[in-house]
PDB file of N, CA and C in Angstrom:
ATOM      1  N   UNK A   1      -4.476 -14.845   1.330  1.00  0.00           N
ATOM      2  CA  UNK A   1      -5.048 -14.830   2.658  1.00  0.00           C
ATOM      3  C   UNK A   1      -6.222 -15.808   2.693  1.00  0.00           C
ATOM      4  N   UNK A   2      -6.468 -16.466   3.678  1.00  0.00           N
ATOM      5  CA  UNK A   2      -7.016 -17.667   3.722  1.00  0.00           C
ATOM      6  C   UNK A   2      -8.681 -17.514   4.119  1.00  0.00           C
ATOM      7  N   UNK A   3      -9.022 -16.167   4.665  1.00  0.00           N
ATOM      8  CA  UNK A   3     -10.320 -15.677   4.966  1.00  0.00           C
ATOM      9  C   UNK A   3     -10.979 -15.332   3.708  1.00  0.00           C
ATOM     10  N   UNK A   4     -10.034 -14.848   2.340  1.00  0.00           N
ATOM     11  CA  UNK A   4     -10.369 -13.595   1.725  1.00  0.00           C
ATOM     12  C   UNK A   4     -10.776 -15.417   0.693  1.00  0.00           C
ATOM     13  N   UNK A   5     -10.119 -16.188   0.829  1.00  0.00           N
ATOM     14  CA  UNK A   5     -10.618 -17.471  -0.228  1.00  0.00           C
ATOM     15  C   UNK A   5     -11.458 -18.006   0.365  1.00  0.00           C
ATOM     16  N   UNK A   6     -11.088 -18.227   1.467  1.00  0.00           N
ATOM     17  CA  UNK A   6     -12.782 -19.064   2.012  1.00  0.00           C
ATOM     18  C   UNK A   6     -14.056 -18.408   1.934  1.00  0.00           C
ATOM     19  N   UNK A   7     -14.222 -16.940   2.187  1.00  0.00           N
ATOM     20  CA  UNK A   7     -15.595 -16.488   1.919  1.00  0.00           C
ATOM     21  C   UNK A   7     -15.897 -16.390   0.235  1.00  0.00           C
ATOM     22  N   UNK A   8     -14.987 -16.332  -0.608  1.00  0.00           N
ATOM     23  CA  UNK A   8     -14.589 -16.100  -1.931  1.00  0.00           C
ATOM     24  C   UNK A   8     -15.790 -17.398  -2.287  1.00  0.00           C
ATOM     25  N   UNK A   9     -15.391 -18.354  -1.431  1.00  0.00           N
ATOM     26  CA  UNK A   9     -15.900 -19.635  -2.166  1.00  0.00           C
ATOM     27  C   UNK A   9     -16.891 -20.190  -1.594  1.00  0.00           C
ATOM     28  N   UNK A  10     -17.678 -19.059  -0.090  1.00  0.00           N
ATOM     29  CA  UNK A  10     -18.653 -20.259   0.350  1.00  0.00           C
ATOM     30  C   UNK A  10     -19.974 -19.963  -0.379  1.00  0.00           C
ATOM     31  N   UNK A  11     -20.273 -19.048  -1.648  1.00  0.00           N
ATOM     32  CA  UNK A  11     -21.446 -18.710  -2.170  1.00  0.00           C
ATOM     33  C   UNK A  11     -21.063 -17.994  -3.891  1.00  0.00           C
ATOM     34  N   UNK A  12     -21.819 -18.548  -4.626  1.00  0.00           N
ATOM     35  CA  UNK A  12     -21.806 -18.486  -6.212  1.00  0.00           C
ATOM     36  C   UNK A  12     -20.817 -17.035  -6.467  1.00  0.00           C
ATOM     37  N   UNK A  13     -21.955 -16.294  -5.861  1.00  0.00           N
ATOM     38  CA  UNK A  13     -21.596 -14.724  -6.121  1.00  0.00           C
ATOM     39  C   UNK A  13     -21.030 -13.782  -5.178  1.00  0.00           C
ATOM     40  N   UNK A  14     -19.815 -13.365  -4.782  1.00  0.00           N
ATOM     41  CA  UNK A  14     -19.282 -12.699  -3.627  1.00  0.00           C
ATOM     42  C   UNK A  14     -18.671 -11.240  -4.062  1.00  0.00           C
ATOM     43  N   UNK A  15     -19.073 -10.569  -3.405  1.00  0.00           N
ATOM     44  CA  UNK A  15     -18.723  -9.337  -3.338  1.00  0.00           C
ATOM     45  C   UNK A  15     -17.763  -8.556  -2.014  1.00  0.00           C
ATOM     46  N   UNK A  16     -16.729  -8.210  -2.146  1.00  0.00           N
ATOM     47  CA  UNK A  16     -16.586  -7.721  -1.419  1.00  0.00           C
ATOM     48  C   UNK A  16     -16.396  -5.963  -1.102  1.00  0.00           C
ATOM     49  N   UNK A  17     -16.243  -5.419  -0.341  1.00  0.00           N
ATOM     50  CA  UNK A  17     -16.965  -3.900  -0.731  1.00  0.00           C
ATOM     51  C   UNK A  17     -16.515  -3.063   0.085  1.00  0.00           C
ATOM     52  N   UNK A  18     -16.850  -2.283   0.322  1.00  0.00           N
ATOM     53  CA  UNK A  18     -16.988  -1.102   1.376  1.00  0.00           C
ATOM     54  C   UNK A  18     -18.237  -0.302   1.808  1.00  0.00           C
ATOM     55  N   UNK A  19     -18.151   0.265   2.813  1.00  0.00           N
ATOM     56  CA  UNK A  19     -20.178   0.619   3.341  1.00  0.00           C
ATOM     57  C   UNK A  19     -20.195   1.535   2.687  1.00  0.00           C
ATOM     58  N   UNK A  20     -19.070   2.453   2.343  1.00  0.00           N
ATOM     59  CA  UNK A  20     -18.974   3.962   1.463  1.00  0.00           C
ATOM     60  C   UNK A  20     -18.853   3.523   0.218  1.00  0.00           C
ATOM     61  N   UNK A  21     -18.640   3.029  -0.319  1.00  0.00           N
ATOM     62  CA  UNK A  21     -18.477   2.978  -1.853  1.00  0.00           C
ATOM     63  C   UNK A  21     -19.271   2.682  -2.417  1.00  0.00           C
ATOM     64  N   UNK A  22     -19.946   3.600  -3.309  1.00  0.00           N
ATOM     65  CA  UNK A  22     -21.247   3.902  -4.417  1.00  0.00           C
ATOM     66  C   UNK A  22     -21.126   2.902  -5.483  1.00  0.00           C
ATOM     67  N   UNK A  23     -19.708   2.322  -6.022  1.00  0.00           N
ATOM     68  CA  UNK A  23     -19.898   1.637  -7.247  1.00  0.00           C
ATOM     69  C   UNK A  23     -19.787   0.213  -6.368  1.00  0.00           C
ATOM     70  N   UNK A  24     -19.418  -0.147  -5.335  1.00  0.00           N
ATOM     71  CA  UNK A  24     -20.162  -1.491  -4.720  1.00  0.00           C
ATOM     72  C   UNK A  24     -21.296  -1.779  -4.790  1.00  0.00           C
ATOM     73  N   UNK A  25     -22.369  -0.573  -4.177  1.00  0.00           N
ATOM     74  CA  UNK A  25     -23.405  -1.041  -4.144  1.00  0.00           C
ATOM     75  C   UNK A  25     -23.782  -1.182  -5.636  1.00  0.00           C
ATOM     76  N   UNK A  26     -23.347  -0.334  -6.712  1.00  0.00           N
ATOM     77  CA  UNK A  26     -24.109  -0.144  -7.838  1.00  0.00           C
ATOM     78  C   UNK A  26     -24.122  -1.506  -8.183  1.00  0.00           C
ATOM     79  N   UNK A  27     -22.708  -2.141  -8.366  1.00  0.00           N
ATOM     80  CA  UNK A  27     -22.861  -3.699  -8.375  1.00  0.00           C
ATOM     81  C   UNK A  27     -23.287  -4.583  -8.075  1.00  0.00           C
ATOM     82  N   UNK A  28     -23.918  -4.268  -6.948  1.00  0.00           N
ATOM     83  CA  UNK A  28     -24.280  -5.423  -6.053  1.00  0.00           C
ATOM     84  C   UNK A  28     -26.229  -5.425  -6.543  1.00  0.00           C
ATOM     85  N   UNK A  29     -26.352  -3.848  -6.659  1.00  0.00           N
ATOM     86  CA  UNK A  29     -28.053  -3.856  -7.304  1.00  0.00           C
ATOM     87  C   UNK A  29     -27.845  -4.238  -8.939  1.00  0.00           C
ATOM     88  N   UNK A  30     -27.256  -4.293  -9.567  1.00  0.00           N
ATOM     89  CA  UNK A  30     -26.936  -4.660 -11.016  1.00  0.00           C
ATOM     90  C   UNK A  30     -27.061  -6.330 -10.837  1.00  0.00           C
ATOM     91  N   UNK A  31     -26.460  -7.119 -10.096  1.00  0.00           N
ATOM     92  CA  UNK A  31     -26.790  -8.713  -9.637  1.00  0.00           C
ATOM     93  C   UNK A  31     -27.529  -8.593  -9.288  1.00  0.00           C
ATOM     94  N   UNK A  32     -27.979  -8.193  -8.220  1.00  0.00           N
ATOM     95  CA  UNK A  32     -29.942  -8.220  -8.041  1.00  0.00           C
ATOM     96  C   UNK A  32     -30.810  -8.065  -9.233  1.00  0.00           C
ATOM     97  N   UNK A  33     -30.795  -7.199 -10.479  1.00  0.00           N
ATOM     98  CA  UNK A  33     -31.613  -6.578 -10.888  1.00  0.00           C
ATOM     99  C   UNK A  33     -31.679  -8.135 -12.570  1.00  0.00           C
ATOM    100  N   UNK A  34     -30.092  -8.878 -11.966  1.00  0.00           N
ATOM    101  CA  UNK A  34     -30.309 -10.006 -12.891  1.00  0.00           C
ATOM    102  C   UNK A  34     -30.770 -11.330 -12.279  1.00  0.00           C
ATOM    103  N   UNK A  35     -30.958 -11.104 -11.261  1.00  0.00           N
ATOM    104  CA  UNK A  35     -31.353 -12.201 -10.818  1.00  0.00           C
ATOM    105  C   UNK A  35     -30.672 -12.909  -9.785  1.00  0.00           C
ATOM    106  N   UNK A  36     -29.607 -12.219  -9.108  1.00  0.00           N
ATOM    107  CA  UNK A  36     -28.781 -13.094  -8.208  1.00  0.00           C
ATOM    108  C   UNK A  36     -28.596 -12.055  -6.675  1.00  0.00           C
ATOM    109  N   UNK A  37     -28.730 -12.739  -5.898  1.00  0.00           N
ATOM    110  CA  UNK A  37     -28.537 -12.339  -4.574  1.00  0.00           C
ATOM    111  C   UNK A  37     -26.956 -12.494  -4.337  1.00  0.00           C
ATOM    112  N   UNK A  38     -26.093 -10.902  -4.568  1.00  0.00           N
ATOM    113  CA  UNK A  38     -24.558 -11.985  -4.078  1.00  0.00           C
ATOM    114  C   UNK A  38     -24.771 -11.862  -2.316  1.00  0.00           C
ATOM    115  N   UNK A  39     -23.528 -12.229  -1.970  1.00  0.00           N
ATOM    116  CA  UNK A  39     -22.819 -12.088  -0.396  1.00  0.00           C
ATOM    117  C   UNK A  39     -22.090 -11.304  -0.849  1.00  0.00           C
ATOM    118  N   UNK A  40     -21.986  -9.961   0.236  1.00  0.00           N
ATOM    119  CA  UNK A  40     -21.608  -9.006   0.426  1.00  0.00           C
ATOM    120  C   UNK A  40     -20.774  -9.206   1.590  1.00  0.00           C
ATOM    121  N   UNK A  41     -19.194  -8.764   1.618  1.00  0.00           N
ATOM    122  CA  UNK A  41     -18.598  -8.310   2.542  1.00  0.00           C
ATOM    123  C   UNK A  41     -17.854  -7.389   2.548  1.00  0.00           C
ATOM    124  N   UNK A  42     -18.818  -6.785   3.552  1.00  0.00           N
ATOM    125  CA  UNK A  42     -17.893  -4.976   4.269  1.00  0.00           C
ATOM    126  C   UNK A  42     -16.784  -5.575   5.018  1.00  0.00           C
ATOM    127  N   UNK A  43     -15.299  -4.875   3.855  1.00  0.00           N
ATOM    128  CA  UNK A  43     -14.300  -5.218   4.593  1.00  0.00           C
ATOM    129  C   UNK A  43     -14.063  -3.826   5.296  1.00  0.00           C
ATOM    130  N   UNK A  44     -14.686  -3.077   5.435  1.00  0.00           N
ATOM    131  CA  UNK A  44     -14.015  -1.693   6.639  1.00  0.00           C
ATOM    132  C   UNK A  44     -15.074  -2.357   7.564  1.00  0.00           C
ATOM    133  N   UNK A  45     -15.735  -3.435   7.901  1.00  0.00           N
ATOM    134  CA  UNK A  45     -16.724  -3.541   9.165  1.00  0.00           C
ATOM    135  C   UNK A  45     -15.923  -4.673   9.599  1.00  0.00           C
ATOM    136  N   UNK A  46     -14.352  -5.328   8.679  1.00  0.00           N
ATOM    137  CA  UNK A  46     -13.831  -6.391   9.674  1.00  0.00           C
ATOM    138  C   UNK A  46     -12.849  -5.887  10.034  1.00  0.00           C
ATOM    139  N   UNK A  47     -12.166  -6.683  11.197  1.00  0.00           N
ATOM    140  CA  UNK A  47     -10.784  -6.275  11.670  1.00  0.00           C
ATOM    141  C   UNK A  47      -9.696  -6.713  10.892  1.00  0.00           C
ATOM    142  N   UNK A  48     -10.094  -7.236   9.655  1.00  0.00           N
ATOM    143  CA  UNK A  48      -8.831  -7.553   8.949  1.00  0.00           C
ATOM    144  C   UNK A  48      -8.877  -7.146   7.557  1.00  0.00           C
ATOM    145  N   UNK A  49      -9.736  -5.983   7.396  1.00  0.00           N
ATOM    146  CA  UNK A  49     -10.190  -5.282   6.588  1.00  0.00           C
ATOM    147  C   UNK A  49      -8.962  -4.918   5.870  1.00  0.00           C
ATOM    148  N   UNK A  50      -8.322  -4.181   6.562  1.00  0.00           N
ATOM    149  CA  UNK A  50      -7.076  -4.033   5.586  1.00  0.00           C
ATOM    150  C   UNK A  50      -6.252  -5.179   4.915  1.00  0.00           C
ATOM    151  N   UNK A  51      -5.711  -5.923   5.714  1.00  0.00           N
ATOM    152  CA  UNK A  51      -5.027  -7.197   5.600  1.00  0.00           C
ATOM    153  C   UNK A  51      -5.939  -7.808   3.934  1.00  0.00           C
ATOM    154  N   UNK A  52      -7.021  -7.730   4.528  1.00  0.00           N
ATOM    155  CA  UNK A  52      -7.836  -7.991   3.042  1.00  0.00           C
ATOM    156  C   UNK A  52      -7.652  -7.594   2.166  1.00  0.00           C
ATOM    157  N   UNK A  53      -7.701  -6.376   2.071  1.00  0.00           N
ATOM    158  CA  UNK A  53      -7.613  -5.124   0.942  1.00  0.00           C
ATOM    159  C   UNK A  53      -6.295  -5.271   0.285  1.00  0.00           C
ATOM    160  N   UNK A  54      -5.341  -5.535   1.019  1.00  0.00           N
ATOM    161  CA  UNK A  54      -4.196  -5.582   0.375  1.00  0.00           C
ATOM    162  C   UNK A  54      -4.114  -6.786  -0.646  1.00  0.00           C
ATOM    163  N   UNK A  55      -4.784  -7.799  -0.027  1.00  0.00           N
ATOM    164  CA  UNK A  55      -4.396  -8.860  -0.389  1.00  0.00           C
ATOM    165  C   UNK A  55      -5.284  -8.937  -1.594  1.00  0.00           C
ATOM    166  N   UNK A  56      -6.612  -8.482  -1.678  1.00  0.00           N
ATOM    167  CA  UNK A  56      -7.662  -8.407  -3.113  1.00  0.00           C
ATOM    168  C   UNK A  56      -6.707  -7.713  -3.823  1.00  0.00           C
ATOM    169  N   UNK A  57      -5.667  -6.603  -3.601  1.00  0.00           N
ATOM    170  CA  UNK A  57      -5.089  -5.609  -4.776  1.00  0.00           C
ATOM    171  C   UNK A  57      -3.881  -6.757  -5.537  1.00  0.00           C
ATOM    172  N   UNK A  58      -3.368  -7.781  -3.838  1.00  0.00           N
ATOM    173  CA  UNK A  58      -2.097  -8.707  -4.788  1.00  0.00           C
ATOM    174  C   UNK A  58      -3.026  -9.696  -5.550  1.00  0.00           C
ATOM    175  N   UNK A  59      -3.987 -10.114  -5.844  1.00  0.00           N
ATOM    176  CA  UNK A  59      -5.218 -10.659  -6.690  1.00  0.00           C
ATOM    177  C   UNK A  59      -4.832 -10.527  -7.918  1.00  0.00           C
ATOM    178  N   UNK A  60      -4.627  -8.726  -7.932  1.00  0.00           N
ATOM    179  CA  UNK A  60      -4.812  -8.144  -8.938  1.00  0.00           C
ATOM    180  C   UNK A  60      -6.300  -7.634  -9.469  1.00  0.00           C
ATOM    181  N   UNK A  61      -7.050  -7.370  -8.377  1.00  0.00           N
ATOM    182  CA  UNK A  61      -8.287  -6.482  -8.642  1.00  0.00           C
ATOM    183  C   UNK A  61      -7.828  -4.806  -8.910  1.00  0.00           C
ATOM    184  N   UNK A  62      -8.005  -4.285  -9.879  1.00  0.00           N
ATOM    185  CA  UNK A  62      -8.051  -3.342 -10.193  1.00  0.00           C
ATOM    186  C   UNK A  62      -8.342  -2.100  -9.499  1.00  0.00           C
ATOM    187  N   UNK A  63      -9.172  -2.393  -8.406  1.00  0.00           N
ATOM    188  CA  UNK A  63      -9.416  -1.411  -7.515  1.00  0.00           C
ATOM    189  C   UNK A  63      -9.754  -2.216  -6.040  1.00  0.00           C
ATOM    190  N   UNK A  64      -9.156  -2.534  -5.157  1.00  0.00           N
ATOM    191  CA  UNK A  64      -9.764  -3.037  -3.709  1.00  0.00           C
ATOM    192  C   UNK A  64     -11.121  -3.549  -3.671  1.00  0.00           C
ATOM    193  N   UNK A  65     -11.939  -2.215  -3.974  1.00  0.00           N
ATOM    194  CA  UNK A  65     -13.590  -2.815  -4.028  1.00  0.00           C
ATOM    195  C   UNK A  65     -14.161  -2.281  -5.135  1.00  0.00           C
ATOM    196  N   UNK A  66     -15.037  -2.696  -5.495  1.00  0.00           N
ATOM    197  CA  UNK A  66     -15.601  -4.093  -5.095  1.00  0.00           C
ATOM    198  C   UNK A  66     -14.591  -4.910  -5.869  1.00  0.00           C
ATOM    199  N   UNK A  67     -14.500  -5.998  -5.447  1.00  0.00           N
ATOM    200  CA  UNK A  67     -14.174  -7.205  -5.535  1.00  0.00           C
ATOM    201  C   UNK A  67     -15.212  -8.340  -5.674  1.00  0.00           C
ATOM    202  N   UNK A  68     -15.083  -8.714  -7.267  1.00  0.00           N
ATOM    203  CA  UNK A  68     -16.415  -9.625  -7.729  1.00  0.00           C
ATOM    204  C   UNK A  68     -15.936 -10.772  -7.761  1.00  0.00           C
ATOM    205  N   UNK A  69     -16.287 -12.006  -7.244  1.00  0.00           N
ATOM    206  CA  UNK A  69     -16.108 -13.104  -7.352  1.00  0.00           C
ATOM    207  C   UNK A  69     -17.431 -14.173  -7.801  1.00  0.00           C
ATOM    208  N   UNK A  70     -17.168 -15.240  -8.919  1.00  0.00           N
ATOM    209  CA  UNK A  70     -18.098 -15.649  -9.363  1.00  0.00           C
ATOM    210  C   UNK A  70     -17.588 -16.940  -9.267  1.00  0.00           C
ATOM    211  N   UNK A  71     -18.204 -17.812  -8.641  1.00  0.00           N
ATOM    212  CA  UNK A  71     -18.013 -19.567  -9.104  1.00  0.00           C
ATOM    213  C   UNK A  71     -16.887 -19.540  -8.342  1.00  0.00           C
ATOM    214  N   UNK A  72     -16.089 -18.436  -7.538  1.00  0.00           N
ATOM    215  CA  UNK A  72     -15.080 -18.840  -6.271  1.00  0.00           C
ATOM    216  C   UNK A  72     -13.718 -18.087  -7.364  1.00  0.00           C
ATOM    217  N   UNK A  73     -13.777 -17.568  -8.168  1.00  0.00           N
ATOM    218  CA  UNK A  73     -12.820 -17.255  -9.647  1.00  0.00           C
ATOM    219  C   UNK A  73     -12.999 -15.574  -9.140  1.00  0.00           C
ATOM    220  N   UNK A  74     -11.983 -14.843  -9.185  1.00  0.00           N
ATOM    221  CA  UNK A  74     -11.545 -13.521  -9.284  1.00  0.00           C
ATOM    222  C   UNK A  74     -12.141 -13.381 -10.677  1.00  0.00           C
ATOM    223  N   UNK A  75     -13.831 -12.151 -10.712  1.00  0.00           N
ATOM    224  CA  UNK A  75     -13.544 -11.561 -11.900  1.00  0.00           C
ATOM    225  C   UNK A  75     -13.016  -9.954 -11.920  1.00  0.00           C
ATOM    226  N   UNK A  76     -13.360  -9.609 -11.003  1.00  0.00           N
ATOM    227  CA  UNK A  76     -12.506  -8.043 -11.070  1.00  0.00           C
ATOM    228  C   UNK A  76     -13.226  -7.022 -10.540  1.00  0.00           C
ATOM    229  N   UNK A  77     -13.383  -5.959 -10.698  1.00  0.00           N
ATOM    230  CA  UNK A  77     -13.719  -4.625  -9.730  1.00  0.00           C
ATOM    231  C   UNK A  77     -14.963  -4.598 -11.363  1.00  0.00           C
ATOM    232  N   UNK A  78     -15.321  -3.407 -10.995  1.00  0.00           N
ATOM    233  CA  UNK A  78     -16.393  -2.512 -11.255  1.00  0.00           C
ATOM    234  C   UNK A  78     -15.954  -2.606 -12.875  1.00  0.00           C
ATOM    235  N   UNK A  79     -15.429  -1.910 -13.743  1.00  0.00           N
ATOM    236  CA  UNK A  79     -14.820  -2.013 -15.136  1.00  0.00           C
ATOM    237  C   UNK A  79     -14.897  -3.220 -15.488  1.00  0.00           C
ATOM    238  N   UNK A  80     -14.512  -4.380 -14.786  1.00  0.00           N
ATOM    239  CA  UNK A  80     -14.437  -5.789 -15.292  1.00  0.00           C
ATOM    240  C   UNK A  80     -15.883  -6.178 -15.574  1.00  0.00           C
ATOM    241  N   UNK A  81     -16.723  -6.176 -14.410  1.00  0.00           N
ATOM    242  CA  UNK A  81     -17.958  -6.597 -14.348  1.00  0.00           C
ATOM    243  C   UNK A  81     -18.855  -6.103 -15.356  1.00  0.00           C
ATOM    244  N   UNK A  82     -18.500  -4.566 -15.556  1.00  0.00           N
ATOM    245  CA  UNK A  82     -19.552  -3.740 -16.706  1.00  0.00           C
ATOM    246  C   UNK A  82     -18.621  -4.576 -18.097  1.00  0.00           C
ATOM    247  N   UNK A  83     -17.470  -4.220 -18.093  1.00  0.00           N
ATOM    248  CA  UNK A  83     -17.083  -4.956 -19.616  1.00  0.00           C
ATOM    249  C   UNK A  83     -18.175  -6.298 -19.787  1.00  0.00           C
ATOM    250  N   UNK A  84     -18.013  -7.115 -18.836  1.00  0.00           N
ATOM    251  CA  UNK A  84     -18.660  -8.411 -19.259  1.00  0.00           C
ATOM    252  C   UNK A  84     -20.231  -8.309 -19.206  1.00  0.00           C
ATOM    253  N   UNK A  85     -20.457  -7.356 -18.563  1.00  0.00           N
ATOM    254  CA  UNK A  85     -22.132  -7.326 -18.730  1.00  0.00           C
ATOM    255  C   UNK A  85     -22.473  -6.658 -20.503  1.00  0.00           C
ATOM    256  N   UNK A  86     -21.626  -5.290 -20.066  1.00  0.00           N
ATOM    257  CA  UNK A  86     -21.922  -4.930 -21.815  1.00  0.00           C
ATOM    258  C   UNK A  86     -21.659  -5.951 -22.756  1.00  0.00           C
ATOM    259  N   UNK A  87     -20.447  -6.402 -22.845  1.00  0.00           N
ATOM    260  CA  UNK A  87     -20.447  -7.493 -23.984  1.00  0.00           C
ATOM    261  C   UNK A  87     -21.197  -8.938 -24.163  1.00  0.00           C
ATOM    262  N   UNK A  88     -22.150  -8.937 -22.874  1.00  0.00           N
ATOM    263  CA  UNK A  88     -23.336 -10.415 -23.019  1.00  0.00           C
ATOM    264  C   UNK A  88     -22.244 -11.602 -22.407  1.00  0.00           C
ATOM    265  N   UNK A  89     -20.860 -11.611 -21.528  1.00  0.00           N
ATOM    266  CA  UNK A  89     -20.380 -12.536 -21.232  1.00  0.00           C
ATOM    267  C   UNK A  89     -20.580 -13.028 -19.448  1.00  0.00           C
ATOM    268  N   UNK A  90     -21.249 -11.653 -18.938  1.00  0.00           N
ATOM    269  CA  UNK A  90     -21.897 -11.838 -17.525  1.00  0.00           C
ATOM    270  C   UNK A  90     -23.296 -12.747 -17.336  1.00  0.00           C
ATOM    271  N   UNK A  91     -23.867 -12.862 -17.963  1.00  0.00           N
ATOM    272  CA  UNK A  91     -25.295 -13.238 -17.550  1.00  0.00           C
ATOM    273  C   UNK A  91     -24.864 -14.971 -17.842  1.00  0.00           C
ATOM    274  N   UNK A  92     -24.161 -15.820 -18.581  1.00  0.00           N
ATOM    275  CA  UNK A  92     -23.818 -17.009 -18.690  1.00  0.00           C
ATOM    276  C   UNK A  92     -22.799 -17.131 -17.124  1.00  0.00           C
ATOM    277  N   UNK A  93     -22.324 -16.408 -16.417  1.00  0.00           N
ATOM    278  CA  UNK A  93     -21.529 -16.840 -15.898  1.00  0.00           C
ATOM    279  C   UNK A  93     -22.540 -16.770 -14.693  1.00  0.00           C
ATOM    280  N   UNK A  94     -23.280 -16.020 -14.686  1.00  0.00           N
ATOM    281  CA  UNK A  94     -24.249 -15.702 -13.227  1.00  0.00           C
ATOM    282  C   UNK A  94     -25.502 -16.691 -13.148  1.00  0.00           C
ATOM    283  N   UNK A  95     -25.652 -17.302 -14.861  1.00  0.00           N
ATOM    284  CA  UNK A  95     -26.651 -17.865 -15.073  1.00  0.00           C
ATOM    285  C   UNK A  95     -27.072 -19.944 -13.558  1.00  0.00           C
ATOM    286  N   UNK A  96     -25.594 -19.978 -13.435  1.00  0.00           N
ATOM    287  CA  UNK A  96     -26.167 -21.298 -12.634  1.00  0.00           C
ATOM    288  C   UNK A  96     -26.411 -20.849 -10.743  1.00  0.00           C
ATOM    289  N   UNK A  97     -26.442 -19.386 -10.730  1.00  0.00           N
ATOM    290  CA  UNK A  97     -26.956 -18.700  -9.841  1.00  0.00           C
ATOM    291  C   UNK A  97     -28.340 -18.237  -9.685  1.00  0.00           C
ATOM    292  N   UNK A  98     -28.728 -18.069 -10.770  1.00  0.00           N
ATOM    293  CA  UNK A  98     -30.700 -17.926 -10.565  1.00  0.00           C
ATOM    294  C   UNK A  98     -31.411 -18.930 -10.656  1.00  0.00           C
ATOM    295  N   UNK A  99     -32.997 -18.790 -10.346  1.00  0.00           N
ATOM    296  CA  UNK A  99     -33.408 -19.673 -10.493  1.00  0.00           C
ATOM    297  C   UNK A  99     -34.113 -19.760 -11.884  1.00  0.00           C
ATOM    298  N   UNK A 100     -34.727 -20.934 -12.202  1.00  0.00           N
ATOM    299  CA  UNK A 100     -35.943 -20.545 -13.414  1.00  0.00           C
ATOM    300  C   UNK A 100     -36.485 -19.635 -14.398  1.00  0.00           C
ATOM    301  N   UNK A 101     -37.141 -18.759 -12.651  1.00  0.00           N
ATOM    302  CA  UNK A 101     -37.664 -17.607 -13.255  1.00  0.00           C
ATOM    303  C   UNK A 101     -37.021 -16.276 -13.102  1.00  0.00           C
ATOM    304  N   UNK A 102     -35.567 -16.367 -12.839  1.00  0.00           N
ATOM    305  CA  UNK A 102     -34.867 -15.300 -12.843  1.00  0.00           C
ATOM    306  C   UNK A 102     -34.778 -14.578 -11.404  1.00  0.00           C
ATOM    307  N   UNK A 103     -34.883 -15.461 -10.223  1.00  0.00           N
ATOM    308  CA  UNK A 103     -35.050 -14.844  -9.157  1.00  0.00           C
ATOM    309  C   UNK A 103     -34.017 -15.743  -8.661  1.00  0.00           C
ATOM    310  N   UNK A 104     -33.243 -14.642  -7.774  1.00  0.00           N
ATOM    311  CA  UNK A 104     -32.132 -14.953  -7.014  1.00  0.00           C
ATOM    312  C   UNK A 104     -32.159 -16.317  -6.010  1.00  0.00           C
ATOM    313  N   UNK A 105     -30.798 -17.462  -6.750  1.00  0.00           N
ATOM    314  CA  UNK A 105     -31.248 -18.826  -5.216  1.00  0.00           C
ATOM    315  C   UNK A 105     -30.438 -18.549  -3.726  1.00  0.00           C
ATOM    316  N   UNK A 106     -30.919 -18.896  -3.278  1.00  0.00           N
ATOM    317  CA  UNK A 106     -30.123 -18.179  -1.722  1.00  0.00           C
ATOM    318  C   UNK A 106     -29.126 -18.959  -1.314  1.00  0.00           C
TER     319      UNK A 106
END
């Protein structure tokens, strides 16, 4: 789907989510708390929310949301993101997203 790649790719770090879902946000404050501001999109706040959803699952995201995208690249739902944070392979990939001093570039 051609919405779900274009927002995918207009910013480093993209999230896409739901307004209810607890492990979105947890994700989304876990990139904050390293230094990166993602873009967030509530797909139950669009009208093609579903159409989306389906289409993040033919991706092959593991779970609909969140849906992490880094550098415009599918990395995966919630499990994916913690694997790579626990194992030290997240912070190189988020790294040309902060600035300097570790504060999110907009």
């Amino acid at each position: 789907m051609e919405k779900v790649t274009r927002l995918a790719s207009e910013k480093g770090v993209v999230i896409f989510s739901k307004s209810t879902c607890c492990l979105c946000y947890t994700v989304s404050i876990l990139f904050r708390d390293l230094g990166v501001q993602p873009e967030v999109h509530e797909i139950d706040q669009d009208p093609e929310g579903l159409e989306m959803e389906r289409y993040l699952a033919r991706l092959g995201c593991t779970g609909p949301v969140p849906a992490v995208f880094i550098g415009g690249n599918l990395v995966g739902s919630t499990n994916e993101v913690m694997s790579l944070h626990l194992g030290g392979a997240l912070l190189p990939l988020l790294a040309p997203y902060q600035d300097h001093a570790g504060h999110a570039l907009s």
